[in-house]
Protein backbone atom coordinates (compact mmCIF):
# COMPACT_ATOMS: atom_id res chain seq x y z
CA UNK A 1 54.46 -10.84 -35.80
CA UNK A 2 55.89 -14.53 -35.17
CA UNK A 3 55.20 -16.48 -32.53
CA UNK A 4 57.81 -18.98 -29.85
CA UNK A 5 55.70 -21.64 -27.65
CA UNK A 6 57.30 -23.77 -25.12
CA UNK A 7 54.23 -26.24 -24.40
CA UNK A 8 54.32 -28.87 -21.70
CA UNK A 9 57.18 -28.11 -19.10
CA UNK A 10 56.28 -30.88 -16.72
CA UNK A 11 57.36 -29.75 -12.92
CA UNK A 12 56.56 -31.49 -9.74
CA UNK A 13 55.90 -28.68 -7.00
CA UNK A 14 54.45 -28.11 -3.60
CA UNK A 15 51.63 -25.43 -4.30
CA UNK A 16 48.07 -25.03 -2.87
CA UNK A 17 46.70 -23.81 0.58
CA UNK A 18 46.35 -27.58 2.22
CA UNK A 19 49.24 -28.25 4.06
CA UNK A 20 49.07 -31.93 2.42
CA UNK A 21 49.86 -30.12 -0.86
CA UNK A 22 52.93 -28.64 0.87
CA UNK A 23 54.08 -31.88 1.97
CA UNK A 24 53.36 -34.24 -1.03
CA UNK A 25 53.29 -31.93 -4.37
CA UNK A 26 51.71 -32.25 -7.31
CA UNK A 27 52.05 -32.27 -10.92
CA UNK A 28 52.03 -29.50 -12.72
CA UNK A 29 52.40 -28.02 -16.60
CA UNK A 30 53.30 -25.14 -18.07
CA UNK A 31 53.26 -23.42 -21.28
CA UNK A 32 54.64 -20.45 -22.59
CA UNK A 33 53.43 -17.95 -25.45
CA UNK A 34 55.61 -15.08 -26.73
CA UNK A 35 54.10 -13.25 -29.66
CA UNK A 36 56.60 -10.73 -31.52
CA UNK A 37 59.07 -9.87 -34.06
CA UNK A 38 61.52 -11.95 -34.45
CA UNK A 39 62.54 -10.68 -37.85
CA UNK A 40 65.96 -10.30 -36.64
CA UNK A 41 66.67 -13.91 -35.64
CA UNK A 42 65.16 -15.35 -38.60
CA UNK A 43 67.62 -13.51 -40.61
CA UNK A 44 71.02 -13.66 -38.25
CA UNK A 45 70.14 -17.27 -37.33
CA UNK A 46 71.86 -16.33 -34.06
CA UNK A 47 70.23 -17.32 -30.51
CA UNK A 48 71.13 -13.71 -29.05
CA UNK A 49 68.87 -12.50 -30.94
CA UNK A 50 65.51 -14.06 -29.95
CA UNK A 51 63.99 -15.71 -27.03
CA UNK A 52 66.01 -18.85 -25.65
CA UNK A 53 63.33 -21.36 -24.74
CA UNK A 54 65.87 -23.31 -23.02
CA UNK A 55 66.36 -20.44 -20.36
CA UNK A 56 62.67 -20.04 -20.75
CA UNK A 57 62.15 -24.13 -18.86
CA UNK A 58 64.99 -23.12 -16.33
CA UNK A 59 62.47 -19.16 -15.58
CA UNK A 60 59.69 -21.50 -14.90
CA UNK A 61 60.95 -24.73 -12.83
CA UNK A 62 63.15 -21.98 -10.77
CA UNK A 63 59.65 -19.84 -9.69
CA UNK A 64 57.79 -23.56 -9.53
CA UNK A 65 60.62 -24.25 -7.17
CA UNK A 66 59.08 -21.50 -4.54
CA UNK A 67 55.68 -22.46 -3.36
CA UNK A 68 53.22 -20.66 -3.50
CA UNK A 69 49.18 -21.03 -1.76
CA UNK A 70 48.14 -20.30 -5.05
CA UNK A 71 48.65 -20.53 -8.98
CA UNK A 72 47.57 -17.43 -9.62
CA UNK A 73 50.79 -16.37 -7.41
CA UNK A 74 52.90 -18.61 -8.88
CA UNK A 75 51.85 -17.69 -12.48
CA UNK A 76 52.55 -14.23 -11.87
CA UNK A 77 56.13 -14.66 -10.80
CA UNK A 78 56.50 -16.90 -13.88
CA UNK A 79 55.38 -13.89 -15.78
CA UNK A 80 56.95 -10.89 -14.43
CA UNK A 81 60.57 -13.05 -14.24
CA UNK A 82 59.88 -13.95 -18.60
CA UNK A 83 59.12 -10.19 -18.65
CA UNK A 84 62.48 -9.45 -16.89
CA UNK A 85 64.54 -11.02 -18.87
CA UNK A 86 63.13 -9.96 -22.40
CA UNK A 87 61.80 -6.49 -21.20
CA UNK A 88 61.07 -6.01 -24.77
CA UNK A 89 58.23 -5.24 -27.07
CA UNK A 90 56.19 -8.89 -26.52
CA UNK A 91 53.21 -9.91 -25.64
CA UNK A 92 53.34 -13.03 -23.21
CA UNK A 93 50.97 -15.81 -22.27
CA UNK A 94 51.50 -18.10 -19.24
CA UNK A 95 49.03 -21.06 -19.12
CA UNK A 96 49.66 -22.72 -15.59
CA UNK A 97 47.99 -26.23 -15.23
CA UNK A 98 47.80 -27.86 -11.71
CA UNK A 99 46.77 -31.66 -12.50
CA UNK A 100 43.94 -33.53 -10.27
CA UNK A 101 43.87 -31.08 -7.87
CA UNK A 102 42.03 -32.16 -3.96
CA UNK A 103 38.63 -30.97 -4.17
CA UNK A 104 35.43 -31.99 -3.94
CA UNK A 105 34.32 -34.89 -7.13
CA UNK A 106 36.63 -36.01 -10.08
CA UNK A 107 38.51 -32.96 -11.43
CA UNK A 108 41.06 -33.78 -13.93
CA UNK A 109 42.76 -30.44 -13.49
CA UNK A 110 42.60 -26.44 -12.67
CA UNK A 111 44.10 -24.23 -15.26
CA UNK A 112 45.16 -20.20 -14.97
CA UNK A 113 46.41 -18.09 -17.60
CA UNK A 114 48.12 -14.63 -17.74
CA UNK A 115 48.66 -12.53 -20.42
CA UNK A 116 49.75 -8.98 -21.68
């Protein structure tokens, strides 16, 4: 079992359920677990043959592109889309970070996390 993280995919997206969120975005980061075996790459050093973390970035800024009310909603579309396109045998993590989000005191930031 090996183990391909894409850590801090910044995006700038319109999510929450304030209608100021949908007008002036926020900051956002995402990062991507994918446990499995990738005992085939490692030996045909070929990028067919694993995950491409570079399509990975373009799964999640084109779902962060489509707002969403909530991260939870988002996160899931970031997940099942990863899970389309390698419908294989791997177990996923999506960590979705929404930074200083508007609510009541000093909150540095929100975080929601899918996995399976």
């Amino acid at each position: 079992m090996s183990v391909i993280e894409v850590n801090g995919i910044r995006v700038y997206a319109y999510h929450g359920c304030l209608s100021e969120e949908g007008r002036i975005g926020g900051h956002y980061q995402v990062d991507i677990n994918v446990k499995g075996d990738f005992s085939t790459s490692e030996q045909t050093d070929r990028l067919v043959d694993t995950i491409d973390y570079s399509r990975i970035t373009a799964i999640v800024k084109e779902q962060m592109a489509v707002r969403s009310k909530l991260i939870e909603h988002v996160g899931r579309r970031i997940f099942d889309a990863l899970k389309a396109e390698w419908p294989g045998n791997f177990h996923w993590t999506v960590r979705l970070t929404k930074e200083h989000p508007p609510v009541a005191g000093a909150v540095d930031h929100v975080v929601y996390v899918l996995e399976g």
